[in-house]
C-alpha atoms as a PDB file:
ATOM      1  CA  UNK A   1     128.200  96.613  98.647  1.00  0.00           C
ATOM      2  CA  UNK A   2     126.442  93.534  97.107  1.00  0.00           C
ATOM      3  CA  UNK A   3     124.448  94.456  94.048  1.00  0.00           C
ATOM      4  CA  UNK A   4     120.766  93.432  93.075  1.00  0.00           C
ATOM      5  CA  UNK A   5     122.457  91.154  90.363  1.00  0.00           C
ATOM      6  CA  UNK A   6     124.329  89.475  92.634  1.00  0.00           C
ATOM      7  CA  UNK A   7     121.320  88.971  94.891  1.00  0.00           C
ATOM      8  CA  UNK A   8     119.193  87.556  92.208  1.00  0.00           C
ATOM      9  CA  UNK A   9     122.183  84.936  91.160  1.00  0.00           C
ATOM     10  CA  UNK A  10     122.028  83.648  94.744  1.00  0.00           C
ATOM     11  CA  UNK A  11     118.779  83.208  94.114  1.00  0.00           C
ATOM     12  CA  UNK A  12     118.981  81.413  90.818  1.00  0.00           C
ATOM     13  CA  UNK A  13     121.595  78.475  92.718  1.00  0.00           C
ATOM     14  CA  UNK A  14     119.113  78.205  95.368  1.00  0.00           C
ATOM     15  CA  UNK A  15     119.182  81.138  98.090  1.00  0.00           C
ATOM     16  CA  UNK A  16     115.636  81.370  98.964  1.00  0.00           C
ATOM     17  CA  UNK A  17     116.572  84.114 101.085  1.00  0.00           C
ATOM     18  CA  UNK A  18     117.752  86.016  98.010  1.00  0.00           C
ATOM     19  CA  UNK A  19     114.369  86.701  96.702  1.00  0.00           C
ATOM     20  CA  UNK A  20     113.070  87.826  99.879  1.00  0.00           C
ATOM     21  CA  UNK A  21     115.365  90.589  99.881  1.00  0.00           C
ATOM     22  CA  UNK A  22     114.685  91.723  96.480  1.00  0.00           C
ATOM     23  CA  UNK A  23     110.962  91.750  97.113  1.00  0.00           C
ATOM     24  CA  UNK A  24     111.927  93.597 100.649  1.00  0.00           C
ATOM     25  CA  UNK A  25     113.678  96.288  98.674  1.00  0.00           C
ATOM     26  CA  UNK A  26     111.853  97.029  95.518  1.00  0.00           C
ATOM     27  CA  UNK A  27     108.204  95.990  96.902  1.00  0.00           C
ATOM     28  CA  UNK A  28     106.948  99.360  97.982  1.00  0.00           C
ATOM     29  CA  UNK A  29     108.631 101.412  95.144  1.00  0.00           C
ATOM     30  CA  UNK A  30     106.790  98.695  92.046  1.00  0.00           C
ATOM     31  CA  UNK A  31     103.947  99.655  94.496  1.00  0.00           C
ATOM     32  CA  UNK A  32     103.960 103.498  93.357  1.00  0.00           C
ATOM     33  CA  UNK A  33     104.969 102.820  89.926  1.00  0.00           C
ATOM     34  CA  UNK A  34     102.477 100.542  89.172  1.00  0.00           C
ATOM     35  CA  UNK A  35      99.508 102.852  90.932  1.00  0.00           C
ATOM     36  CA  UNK A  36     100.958 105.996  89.064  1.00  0.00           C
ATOM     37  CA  UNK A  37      99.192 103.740  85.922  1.00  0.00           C
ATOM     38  CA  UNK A  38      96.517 101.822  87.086  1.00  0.00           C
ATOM     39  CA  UNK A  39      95.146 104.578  90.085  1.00  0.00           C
ATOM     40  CA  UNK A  40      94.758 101.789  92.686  1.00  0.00           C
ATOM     41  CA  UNK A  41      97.081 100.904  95.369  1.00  0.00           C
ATOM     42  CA  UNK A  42      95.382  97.609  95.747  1.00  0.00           C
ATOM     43  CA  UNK A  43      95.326  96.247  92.419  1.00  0.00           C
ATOM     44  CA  UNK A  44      99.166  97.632  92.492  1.00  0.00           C
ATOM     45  CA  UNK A  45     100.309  95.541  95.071  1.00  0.00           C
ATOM     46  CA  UNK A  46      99.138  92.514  93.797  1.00  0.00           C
ATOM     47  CA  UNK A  47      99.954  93.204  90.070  1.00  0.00           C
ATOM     48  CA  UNK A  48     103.906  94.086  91.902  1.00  0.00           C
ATOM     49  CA  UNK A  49     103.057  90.432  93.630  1.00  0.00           C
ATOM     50  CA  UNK A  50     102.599  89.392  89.923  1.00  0.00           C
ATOM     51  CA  UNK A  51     105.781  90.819  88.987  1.00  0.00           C
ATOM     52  CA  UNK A  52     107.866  89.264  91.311  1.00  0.00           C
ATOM     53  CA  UNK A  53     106.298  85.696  90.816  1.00  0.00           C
ATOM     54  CA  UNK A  54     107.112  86.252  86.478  1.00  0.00           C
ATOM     55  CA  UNK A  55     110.944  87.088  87.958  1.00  0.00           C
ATOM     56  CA  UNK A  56     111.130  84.359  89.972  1.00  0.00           C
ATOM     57  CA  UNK A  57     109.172  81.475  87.689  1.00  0.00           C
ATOM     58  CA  UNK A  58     110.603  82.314  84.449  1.00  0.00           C
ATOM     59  CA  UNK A  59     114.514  83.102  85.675  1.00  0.00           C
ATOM     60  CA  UNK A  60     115.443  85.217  83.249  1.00  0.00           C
ATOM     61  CA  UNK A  61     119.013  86.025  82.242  1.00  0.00           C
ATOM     62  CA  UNK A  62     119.731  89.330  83.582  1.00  0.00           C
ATOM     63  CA  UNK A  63     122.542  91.537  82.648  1.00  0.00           C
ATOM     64  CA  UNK A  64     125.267  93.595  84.875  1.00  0.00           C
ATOM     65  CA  UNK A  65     123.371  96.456  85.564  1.00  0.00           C
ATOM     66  CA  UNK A  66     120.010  95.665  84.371  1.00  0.00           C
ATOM     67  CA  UNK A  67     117.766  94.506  87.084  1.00  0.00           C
ATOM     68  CA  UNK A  68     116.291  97.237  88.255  1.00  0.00           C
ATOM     69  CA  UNK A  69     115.458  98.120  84.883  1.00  0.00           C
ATOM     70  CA  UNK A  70     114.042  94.797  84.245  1.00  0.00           C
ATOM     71  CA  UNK A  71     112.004  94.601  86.922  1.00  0.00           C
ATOM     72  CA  UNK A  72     109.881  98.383  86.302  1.00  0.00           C
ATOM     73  CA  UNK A  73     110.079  97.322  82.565  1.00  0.00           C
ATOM     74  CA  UNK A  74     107.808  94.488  83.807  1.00  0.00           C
ATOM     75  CA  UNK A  75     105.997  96.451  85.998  1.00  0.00           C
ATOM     76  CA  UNK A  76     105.402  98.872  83.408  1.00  0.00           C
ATOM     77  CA  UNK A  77     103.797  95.835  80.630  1.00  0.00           C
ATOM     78  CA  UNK A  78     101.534  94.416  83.378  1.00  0.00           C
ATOM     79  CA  UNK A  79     100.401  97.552  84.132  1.00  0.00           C
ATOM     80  CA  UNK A  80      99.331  98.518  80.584  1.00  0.00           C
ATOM     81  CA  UNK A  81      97.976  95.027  80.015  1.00  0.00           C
ATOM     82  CA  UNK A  82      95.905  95.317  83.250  1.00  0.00           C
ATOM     83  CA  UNK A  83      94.451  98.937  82.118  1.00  0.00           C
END
């Protein structure tokens, strides 16, 4: 079984298809973390939108293990800075 991490380094040489099935697996999931803060499904699925375009623009190095964890920890901060 091929592991987000692995995903997202195909996606860091150049796999555009990489990201698409990170957003495909964790969009609806940020969705009801973010609203369990905020209290609107709306404004959640574009802050999870924002999320995803952070990941993706600033590349981050990501640990074994870690990007799940990465990803709701930046969920979580735009949430709060939204409220």
């Amino acid at each position: 079984m091929i592991t987000d991490e692995t995903i997202y380094q195909q996606y860091l040489r150049g796999e555009t298809n990489a990201a698409d099935l990170l957003v495909e697996k964790y969009a609806d999931m940020l969705i009801f973390y973010i609203n369990g803060y905020i209290k609107d499904v709306h404004e959640a699925e574009d802050l999870m939108i924002e999320v995803f375009s952070y990941l993706f623009t600033k590349k981050p190095r990501i640990r074994d293990g870690g990007f799940k964890a990465y990803l709701y920890k930046t969920a979580r901060h735009m949430a709060l800075r939204h409220k």
